[in-house]
Protein backbone atom coordinates (compact mmCIF):
# COMPACT_ATOMS: atom_id res chain seq x y z
CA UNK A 1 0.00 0.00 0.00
CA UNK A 2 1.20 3.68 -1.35
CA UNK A 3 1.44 6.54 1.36
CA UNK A 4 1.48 10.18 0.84
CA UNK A 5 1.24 13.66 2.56
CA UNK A 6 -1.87 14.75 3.51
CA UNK A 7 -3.08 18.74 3.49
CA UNK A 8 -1.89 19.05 7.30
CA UNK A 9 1.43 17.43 6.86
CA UNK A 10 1.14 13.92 7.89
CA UNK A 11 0.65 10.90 6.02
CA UNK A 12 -2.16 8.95 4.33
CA UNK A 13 -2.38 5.58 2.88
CA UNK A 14 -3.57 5.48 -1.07
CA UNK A 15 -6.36 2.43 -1.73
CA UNK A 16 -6.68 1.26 -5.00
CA UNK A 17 -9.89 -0.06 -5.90
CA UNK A 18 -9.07 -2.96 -7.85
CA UNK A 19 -5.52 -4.33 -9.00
CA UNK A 20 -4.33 -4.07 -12.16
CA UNK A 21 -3.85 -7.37 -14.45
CA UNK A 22 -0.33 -7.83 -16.10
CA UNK A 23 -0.87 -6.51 -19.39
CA UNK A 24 0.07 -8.49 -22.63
CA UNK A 25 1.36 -7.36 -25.57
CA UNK A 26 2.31 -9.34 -28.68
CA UNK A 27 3.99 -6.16 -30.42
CA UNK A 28 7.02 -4.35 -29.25
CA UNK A 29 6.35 -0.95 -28.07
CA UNK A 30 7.54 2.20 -30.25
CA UNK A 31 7.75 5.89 -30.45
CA UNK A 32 5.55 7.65 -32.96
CA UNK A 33 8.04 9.11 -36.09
CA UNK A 34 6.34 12.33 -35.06
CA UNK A 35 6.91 13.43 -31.56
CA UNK A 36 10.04 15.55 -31.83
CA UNK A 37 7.58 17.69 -34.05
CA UNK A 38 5.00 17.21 -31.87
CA UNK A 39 6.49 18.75 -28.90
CA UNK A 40 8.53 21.25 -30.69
CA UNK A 41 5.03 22.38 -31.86
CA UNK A 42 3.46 21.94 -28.89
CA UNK A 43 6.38 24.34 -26.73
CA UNK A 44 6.08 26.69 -29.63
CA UNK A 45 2.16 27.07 -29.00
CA UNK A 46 2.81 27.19 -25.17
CA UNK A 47 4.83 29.96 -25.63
CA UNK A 48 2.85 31.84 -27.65
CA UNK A 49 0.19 31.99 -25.74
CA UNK A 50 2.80 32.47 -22.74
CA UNK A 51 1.79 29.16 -20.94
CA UNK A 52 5.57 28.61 -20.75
């Protein structure tokens, strides 16, 4: 069971509800070909709109 700090500084245990299954998965995972565009859009946007 997961603990963390609670709004008046002490600590409180985190329930899950259920428990995950192990997942299975017959393909090998990638990267998309297009994330370094993807975020180099995406920090050009932020900063645009000064969300930076």
């Amino acid at each position: 069971m997961k603990t963390a700090r609670d709004s008046r500084g002490g600590y409180a245990q985190i329930m899950q509800p259920f428990e995950l299954p192990e997942f299975y998965m017959p393909w090998p995972a990638r990267l998309n070909p297009n994330l370094e565009a993807a975020r180099v859009h995406s920090k050009a946007w932020a900063y645009h709109w000064s969300l930076d």
